[in-house]
Protein backbone atom coordinates (compact mmCIF):
# COMPACT_ATOMS: atom_id res chain seq x y z
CA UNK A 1 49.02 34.94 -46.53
CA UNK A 2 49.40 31.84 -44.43
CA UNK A 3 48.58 33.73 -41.41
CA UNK A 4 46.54 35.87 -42.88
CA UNK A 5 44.27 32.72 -43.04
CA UNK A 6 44.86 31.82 -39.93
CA UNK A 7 44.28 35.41 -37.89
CA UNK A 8 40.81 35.15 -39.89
CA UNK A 9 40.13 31.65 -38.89
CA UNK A 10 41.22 32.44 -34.93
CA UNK A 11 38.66 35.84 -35.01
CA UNK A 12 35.86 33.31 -36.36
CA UNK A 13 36.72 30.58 -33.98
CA UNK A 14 36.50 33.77 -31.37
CA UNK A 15 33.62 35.20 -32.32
CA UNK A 16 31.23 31.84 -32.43
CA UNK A 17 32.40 30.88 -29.21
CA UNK A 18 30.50 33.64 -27.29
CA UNK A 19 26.96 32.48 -28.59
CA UNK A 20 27.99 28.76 -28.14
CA UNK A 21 29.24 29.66 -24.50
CA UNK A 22 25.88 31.11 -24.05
CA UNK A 23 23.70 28.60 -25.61
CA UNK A 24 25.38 26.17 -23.31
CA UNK A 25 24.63 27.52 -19.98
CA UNK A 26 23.22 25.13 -17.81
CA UNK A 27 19.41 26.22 -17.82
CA UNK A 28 17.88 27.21 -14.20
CA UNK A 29 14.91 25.53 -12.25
CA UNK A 30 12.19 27.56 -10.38
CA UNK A 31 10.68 24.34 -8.33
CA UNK A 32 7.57 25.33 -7.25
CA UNK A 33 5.49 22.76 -4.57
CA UNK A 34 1.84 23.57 -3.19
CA UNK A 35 0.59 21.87 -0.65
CA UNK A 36 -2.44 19.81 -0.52
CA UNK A 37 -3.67 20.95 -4.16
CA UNK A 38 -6.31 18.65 -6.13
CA UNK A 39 -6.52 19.17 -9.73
CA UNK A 40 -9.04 21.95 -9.20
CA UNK A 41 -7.43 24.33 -11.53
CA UNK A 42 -8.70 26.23 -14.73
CA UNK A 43 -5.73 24.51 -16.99
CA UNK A 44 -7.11 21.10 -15.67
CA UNK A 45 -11.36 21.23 -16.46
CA UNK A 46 -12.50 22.82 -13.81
CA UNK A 47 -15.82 24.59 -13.99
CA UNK A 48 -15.60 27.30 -11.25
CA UNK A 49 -11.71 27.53 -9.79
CA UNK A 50 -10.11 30.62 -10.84
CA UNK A 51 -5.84 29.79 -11.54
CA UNK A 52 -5.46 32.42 -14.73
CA UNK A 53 -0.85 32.13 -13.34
CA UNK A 54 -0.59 28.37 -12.95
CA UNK A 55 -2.87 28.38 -16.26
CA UNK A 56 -0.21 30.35 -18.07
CA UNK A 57 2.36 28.19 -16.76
CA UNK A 58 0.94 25.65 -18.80
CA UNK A 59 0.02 27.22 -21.41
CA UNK A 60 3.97 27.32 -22.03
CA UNK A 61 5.10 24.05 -20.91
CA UNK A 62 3.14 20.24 -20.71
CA UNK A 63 0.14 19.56 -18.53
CA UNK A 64 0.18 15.86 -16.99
CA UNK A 65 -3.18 14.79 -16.71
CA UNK A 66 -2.60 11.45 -15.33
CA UNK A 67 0.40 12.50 -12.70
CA UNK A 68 0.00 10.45 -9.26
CA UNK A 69 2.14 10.61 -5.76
CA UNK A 70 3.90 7.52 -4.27
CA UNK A 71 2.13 8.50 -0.89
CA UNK A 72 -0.87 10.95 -0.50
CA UNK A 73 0.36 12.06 3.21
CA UNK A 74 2.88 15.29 2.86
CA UNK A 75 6.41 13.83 4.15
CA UNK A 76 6.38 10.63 2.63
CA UNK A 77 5.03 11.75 -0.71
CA UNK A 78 7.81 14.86 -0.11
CA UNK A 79 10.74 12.42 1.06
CA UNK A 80 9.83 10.16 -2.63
CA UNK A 81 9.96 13.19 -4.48
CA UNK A 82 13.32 14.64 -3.50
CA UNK A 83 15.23 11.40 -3.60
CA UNK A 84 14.04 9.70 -6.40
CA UNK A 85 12.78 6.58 -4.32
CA UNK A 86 9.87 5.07 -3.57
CA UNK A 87 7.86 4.74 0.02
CA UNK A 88 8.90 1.01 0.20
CA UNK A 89 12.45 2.14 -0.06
CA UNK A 90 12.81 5.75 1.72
CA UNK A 91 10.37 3.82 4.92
CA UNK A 92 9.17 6.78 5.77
CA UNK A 93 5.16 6.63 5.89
CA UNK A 94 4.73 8.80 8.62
CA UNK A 95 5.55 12.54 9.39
CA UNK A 96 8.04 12.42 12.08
CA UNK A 97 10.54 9.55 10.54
CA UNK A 98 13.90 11.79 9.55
CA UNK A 99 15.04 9.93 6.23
CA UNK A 100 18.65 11.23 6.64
CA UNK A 101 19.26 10.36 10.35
CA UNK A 102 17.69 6.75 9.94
CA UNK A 103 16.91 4.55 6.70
CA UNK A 104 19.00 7.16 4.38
CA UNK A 105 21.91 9.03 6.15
CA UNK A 106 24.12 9.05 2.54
CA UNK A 107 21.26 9.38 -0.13
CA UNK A 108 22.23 12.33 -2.56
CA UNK A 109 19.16 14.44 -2.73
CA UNK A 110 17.67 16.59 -5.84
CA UNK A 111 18.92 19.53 -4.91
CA UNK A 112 22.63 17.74 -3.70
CA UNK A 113 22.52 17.03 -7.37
CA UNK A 114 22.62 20.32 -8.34
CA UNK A 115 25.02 21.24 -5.89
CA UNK A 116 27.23 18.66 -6.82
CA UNK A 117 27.09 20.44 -10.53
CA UNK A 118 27.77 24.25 -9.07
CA UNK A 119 24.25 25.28 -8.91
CA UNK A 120 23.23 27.69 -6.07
CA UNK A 121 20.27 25.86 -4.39
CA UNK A 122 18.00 27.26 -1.41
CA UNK A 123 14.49 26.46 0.32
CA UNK A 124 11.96 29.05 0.69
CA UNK A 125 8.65 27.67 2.59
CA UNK A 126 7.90 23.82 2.85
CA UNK A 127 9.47 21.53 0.55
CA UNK A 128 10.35 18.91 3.08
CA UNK A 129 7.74 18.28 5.14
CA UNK A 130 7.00 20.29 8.38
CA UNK A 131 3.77 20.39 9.50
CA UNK A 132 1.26 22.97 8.63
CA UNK A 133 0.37 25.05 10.52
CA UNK A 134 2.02 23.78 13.85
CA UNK A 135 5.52 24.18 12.43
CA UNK A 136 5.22 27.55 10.38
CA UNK A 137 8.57 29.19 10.60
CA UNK A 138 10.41 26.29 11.87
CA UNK A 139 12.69 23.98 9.81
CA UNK A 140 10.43 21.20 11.03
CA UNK A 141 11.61 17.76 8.99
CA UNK A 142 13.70 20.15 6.53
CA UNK A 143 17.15 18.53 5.14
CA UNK A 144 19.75 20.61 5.79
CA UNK A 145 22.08 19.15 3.75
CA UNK A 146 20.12 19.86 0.52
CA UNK A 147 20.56 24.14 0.64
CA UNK A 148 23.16 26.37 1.33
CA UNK A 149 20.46 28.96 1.61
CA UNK A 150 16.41 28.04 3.88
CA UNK A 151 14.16 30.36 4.89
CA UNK A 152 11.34 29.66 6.76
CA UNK A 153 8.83 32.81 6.76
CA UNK A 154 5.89 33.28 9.18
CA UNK A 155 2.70 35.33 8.42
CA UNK A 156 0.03 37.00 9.61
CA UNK A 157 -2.37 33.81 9.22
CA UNK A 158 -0.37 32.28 11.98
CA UNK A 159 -0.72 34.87 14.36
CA UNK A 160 -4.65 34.92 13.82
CA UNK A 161 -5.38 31.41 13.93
CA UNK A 162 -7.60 32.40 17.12
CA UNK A 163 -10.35 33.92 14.47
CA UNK A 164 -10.55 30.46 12.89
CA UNK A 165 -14.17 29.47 12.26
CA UNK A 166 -13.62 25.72 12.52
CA UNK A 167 -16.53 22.75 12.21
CA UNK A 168 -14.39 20.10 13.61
CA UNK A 169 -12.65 21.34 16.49
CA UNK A 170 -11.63 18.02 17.87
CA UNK A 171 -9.49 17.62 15.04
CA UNK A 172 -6.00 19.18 14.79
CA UNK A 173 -5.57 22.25 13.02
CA UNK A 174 -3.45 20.57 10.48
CA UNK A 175 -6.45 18.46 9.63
CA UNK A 176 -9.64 20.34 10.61
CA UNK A 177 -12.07 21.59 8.69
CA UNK A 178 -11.54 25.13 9.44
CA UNK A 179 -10.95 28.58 7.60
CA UNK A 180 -10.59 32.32 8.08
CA UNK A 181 -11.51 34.98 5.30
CA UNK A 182 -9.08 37.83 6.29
CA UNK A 183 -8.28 40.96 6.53
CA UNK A 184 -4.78 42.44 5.21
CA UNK A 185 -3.00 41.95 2.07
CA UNK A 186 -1.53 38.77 -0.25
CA UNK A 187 1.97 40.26 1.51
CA UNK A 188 1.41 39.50 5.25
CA UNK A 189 0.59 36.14 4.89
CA UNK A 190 2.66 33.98 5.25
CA UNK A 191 2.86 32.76 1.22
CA UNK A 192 3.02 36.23 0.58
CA UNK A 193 6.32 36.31 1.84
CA UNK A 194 7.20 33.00 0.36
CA UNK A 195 6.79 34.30 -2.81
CA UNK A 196 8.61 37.70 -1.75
CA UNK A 197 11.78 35.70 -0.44
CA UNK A 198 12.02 33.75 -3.50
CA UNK A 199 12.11 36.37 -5.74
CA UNK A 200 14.69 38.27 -3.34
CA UNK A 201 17.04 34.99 -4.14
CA UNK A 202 16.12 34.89 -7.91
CA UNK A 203 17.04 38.33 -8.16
CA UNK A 204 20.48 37.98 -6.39
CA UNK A 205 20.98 34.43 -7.74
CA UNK A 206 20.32 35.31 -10.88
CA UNK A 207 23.97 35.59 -12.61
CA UNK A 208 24.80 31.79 -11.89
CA UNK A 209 22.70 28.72 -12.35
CA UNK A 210 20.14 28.36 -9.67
CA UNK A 211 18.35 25.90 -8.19
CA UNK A 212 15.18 27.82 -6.01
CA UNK A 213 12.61 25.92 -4.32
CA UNK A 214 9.24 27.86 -3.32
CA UNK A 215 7.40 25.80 -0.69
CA UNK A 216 3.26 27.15 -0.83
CA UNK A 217 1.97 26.35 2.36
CA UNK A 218 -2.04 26.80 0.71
CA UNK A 219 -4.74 25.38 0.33
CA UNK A 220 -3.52 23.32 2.89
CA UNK A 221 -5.92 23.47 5.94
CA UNK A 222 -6.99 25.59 7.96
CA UNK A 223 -8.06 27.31 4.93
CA UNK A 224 -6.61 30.92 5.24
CA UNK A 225 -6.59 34.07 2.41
CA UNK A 226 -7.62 37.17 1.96
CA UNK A 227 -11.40 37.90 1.77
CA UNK A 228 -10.87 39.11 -1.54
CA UNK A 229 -9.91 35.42 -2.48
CA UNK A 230 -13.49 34.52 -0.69
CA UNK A 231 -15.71 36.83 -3.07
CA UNK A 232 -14.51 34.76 -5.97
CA UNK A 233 -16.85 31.92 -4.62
CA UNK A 234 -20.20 32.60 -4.03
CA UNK A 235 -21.57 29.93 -1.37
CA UNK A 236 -24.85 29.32 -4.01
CA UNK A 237 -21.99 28.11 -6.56
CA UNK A 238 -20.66 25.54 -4.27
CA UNK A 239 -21.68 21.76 -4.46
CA UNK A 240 -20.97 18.75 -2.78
CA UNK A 241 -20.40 16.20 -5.15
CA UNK A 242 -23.74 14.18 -6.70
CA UNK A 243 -23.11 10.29 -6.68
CA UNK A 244 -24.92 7.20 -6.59
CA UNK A 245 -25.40 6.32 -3.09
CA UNK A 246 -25.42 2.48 -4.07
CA UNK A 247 -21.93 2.71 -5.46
CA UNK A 248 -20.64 2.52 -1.54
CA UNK A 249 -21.81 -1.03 -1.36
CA UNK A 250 -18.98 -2.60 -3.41
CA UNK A 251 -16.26 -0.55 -1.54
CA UNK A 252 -14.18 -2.24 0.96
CA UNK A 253 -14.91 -0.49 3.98
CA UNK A 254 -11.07 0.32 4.85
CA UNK A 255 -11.21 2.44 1.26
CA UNK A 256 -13.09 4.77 3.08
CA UNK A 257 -11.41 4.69 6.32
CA UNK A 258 -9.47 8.04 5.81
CA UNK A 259 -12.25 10.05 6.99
CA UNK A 260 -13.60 9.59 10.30
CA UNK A 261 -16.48 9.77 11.25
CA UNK A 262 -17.56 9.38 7.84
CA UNK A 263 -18.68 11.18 5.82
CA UNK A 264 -17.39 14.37 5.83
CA UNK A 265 -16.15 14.35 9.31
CA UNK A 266 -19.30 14.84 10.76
CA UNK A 267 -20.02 18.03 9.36
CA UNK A 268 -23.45 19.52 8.02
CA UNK A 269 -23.78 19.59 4.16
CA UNK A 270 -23.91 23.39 4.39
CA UNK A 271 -20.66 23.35 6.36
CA UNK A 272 -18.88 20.84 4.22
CA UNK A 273 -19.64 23.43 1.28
CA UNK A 274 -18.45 26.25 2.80
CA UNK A 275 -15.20 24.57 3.60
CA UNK A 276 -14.75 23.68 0.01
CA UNK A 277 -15.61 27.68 -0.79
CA UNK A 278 -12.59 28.54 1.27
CA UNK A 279 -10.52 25.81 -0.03
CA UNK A 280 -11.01 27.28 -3.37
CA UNK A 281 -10.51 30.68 -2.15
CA UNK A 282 -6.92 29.49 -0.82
CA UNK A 283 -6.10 27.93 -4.41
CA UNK A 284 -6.80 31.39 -5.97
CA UNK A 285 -4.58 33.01 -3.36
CA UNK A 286 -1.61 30.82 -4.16
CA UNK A 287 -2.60 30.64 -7.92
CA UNK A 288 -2.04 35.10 -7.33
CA UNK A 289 1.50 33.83 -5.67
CA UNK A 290 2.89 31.42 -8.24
CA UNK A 291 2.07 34.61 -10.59
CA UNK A 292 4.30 36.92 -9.25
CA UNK A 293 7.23 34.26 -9.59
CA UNK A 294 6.33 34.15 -13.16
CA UNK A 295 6.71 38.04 -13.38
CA UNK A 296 9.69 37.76 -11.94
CA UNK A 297 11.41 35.42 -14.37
CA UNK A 298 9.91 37.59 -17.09
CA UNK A 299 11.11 40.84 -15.39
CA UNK A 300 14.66 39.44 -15.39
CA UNK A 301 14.82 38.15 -18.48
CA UNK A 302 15.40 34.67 -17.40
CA UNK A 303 11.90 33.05 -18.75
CA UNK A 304 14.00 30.93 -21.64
CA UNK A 305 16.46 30.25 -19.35
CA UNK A 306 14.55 28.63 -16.44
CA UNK A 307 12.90 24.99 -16.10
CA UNK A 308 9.48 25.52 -13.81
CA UNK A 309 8.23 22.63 -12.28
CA UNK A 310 4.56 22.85 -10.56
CA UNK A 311 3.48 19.95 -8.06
CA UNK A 312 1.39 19.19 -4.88
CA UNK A 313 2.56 17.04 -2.91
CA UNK A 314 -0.98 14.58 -3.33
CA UNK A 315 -4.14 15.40 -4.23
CA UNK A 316 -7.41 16.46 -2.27
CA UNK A 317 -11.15 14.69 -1.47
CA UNK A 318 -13.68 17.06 -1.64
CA UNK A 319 -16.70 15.54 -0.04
CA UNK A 320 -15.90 12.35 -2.99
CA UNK A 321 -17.28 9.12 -1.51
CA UNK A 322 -17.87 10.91 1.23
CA UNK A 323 -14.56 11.64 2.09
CA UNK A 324 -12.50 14.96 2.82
CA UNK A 325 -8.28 15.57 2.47
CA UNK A 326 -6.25 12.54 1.61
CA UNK A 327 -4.85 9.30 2.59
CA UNK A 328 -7.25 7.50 0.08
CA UNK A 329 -6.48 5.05 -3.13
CA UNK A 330 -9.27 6.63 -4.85
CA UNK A 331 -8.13 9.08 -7.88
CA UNK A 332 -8.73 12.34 -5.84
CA UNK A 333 -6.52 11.59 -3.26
CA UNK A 334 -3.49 9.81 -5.26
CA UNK A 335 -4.36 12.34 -8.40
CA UNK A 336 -1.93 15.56 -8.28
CA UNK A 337 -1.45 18.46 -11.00
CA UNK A 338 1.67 18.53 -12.55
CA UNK A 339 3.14 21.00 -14.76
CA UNK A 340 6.46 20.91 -16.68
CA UNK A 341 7.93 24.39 -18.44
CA UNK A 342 11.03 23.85 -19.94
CA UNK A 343 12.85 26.18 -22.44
CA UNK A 344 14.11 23.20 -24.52
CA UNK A 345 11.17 21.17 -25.05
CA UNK A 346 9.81 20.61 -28.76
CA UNK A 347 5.99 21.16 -27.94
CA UNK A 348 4.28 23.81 -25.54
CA UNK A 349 1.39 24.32 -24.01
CA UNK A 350 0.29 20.59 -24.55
CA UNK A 351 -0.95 17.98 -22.18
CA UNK A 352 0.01 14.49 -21.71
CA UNK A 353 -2.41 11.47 -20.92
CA UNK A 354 0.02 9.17 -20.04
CA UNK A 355 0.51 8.00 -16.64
CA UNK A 356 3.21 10.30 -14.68
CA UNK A 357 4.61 9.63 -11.24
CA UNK A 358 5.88 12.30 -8.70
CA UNK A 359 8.79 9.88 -8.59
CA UNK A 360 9.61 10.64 -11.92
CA UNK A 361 11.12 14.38 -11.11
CA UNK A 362 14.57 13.48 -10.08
CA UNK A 363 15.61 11.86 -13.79
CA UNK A 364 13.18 14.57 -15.17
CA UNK A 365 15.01 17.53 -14.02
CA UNK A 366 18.92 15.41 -14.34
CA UNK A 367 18.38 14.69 -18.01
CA UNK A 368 16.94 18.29 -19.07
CA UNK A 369 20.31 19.81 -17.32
CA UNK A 370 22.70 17.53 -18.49
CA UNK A 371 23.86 16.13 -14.98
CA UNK A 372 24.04 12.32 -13.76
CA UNK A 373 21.73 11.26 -11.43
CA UNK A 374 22.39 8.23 -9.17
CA UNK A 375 21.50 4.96 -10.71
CA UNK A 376 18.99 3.58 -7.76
CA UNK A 377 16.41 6.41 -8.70
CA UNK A 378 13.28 4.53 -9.42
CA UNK A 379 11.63 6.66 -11.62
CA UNK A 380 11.70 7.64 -15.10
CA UNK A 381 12.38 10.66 -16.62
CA UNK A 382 9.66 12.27 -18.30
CA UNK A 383 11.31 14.06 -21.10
CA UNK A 384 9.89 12.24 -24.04
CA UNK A 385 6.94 13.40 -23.35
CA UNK A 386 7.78 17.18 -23.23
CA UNK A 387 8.74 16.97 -26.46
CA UNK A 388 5.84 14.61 -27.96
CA UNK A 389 2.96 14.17 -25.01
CA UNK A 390 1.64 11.42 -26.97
CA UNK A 391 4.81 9.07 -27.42
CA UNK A 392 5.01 5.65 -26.89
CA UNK A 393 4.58 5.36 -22.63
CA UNK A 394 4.24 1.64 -20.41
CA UNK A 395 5.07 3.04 -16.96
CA UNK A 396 2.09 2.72 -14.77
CA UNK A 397 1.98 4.74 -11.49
CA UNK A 398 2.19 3.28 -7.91
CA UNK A 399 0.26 4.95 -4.97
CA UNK A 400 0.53 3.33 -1.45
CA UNK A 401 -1.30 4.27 2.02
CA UNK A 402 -1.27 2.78 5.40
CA UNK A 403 -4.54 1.54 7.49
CA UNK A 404 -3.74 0.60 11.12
CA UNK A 405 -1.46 -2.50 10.60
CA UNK A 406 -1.48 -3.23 7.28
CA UNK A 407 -1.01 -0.98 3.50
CA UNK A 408 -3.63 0.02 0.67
CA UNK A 409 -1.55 -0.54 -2.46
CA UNK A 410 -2.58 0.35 -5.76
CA UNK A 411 -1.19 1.06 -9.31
CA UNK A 412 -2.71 2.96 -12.15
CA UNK A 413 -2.67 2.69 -15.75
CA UNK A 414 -4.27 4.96 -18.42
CA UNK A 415 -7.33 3.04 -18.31
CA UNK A 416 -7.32 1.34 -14.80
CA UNK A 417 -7.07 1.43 -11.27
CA UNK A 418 -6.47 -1.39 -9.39
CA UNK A 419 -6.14 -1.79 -5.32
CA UNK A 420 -5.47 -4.56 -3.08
CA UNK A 421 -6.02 -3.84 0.87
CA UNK A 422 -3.93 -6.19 3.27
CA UNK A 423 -2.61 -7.81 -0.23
CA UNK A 424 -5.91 -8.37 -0.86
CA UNK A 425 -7.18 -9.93 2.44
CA UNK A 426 -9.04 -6.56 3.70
CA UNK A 427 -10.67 -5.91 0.03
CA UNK A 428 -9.82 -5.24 -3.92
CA UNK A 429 -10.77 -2.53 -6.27
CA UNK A 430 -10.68 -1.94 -10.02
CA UNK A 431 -12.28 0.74 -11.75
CA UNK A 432 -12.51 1.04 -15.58
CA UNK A 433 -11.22 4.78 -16.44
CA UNK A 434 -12.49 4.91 -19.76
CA UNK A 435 -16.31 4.65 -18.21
CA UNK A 436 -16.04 5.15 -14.60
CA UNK A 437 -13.90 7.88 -13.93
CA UNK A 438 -15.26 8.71 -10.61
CA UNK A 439 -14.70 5.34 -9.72
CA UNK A 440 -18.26 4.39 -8.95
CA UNK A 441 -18.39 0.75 -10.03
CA UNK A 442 -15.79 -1.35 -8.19
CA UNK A 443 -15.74 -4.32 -11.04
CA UNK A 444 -13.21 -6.73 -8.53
CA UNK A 445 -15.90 -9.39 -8.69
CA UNK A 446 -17.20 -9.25 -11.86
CA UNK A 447 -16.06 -11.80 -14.16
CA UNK A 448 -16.42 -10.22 -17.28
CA UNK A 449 -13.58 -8.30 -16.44
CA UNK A 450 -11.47 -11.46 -14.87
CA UNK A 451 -8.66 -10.78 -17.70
CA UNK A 452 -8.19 -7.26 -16.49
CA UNK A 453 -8.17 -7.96 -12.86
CA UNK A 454 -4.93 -10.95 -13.40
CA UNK A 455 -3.28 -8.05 -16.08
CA UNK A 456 -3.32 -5.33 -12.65
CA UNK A 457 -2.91 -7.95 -10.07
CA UNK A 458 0.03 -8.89 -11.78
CA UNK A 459 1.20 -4.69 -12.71
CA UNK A 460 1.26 -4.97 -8.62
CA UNK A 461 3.09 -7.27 -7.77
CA UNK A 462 5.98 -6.48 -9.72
CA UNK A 463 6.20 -3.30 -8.06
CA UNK A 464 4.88 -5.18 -4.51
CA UNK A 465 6.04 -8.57 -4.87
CA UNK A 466 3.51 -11.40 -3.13
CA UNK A 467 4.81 -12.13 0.21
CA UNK A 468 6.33 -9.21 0.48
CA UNK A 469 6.04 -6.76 3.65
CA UNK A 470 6.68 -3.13 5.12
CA UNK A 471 7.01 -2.86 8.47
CA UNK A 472 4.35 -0.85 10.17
CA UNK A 473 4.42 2.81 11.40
CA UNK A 474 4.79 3.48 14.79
CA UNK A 475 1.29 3.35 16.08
CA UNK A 476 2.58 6.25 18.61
CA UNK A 477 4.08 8.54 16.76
CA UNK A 478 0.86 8.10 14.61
CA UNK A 479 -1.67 9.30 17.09
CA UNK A 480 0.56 12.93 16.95
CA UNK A 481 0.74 13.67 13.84
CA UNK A 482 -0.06 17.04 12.44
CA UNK A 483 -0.81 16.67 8.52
């Protein structure tokens, strides 16, 4: 009778352990980067953009409304993101500094991490920066040490950047104002076979935990997809943004500095429209991308098993204050979209006002899979608010940009921005969210709102100390750059 008993008890011991062994396994994460994408996007408000995939992304996971980058300038925002450290501490605010063979040679990287915890974990496209298009199909600034498996594809938009109509041909073509609607299919450019590599690696990866990163190398200029992605965006639809010219008065002058000559690099109204068309075209075209990943996951059965995280690497002026691209304080430029999927989360399909760093990724993604991150990461993880988007929140969010000699620094709260330029010395912002959220009324000099200048002076600091310093970017190596 005795072991009777205990045969039963050993067959029920047996047969729970399969569905506990299961329910155990380390979930998967599909980390999907864009590169130079604003908030334009259906999910997020927008009136015209058409982004029905990423819009079903978050539709199942949490929108962050108020997410921001550390730097809006692709390697150092990129460097923050994959180490878990800030700008001030990686020191790289440039796009030729190589974190690992100078200021970081031992830092354990996001995808080390997973490593580290048996995950399979590969590149596909630009996750690290490299620049675009100049470097297409090279490992450019790429870690090696983060992958056992990078590939770097190469499409048919750089072979025919010769049909390029571009207004600002002075420029660089990693920073001109320049576009081609073109002829072929999604598959021959060049994140048409981003998205077909990374489902060749899901589909043979997909047996063990996996960590795949897909690199999108769109919108970023020049401004490349299919014509099909064109039609979408009737010329007659597209606007220039309507403000109040007299709002430019109260703007330091080195706020607007990031587009030269200003505004809109010179262009013609009609030609600064047409560029936004076909940067809107190129966000549909990567939207169609990000969709087939999501088919692919569904296809193999591996939807409740994977984590998807969505990000740009900063966001995106479109003709705002005059200005086009990035390297701005202002919300457009230090704004990014931000979407979290994750099987375990309480809520879906919700979206979070509370303010959300890119920074914050690293603990993010350790805490959802169980592993231990290293203790200098400087962000927090974000997983409260998966499961309640509303809970109790007091980190602000840091952006920080470099003029010439000196840095732009600025922090953002749910209701305020706040900027000092030169620590104050070349200019100070602070826009009230709540009734300025195009950031038309710089109130740094009004005194009614003395108590909330001190409050975000102080917010700062503390991230910034006063008399504190970063040394300055190599003015050469600045002149070079391709964005």
């Amino acid at each position: 009778m005795k072991q009777h008993r205990l045969g039963l008890l050993f067959s029920l011991l047996l047969f729970a352990a399969v569905p506990l062994a299961e329910a155990a396994a380390p979930p998967n994460v599909l980390f999907i980067a864009v590169d130079d994408m604003s908030n334009a996007l259906g999910c997020y408000g927008h009136p015209l953009v058409k982004s029905p995939h990423i819009d079903r992304l978050a539709a199942r996971g949490t929108r962050f409304d108020r997410a921001y980058c550390q730097f809006p300038l692709c390697s150092p925002s990129r460097v923050s993101i994959m180490t878990g450290l800030r700008p001030s501490t990686t020191q790289v605010f440039d796009l030729q500094k190589d974190f690992r063979k100078t200021s970081l040679p031992d830092v354990v990287t996001l995808p080390q991490l997973f490593t580290k915890a048996g995950y399979f974990a590969a590149r596909v496209g630009k996750i690290y920066h490299y620049g675009n298009p100049g470097q297409i199909g090279t490992p450019g600034l790429d870690d090696s040490a983060s992958w056992s498996v990078a590939i770097n594809p190469s499409g048919r938009d750089k072979d025919e950047e010769g049909k390029l109509t571009n207004y600002t041909p002075k420029r660089g073509l990693g920073s001109a104002l320049a576009f081609l609607a073109a002829d072929g299919t999604d598959e021959e450019q060049t994140d048409g076979k981003v998205a077909a590599e990374t489902i060749k690696l899901i589909e043979q990866h997909k047996e063990r935990p996996f960590f795949i990163a897909a690199g999108f190398y769109r919108p970023h200029c020049p401004y490349i997809a299919p014509k099909k992605y064109f039609d979408l965006y009737p010329l007659e639809k597209i606007s220039l943004p309507n403000e109040p010219k007299e709002h430019l008065a109260a703007i330091p002058k080195t706020a607007l500095g990031s587009t030269q000559p200003w505004p809109y690099f010179g262009v013609s109204e009609e030609q600064a429209r047409e560029s936004i068309r076909a940067y809107y075209a190129t966000i549909s075209f990567v939207d169609t991308q990000v969709g087939k990943l999501l088919d692919a996951l569904d296809r193999l059965k591996l939807t409740e098993k994977t984590i998807v995280i969505f990000w740009s690497d900063h966001g995106y002026h479109l003709g705002e204050h005059g200005l086009f691209m990035k390297q701005s304080n202002f919300e457009e430029s230090a704004r990014v979209p931000l979407i979290i999927a994750a099987p375990a989360q309480k809520m879906k399909g919700t979206a979070s006002k509370r303010t959300a760093e890119l920074v914050d990724l690293y603990p993010t993604l350790a805490e959802l899979c169980g592993l231990t991150p290293p203790k200098n990461l400087q962000g927090d993880s974000l997983r409260p608010l998966l499961d309640d988007p509303a809970a109790a929140w007091s980190s602000p969010a840091y952006t920080q940009v470099w003029r010439a000699a000196f840095p732009g620094y600025s922090v953002r709260t749910e209701r305020w921005r706040y900027t000092e330029w030169d620590h104050g010395k070349q200019g100070v912002e602070l826009y009230n969210h709540d009734s300025d959220p195009h950031e038309f009324r710089n109130l740094a000099d009004d005194p009614k709102h003395a108590g909330a200048l001190k409050e975000m002076k102080a917010l700062l600091q503390k991230n910034w100390p006063a008399g504190s310093w970063t040394p300055t970017p190599d003015k050469k190596k600045e002149k070079k750059k391709n964005p």
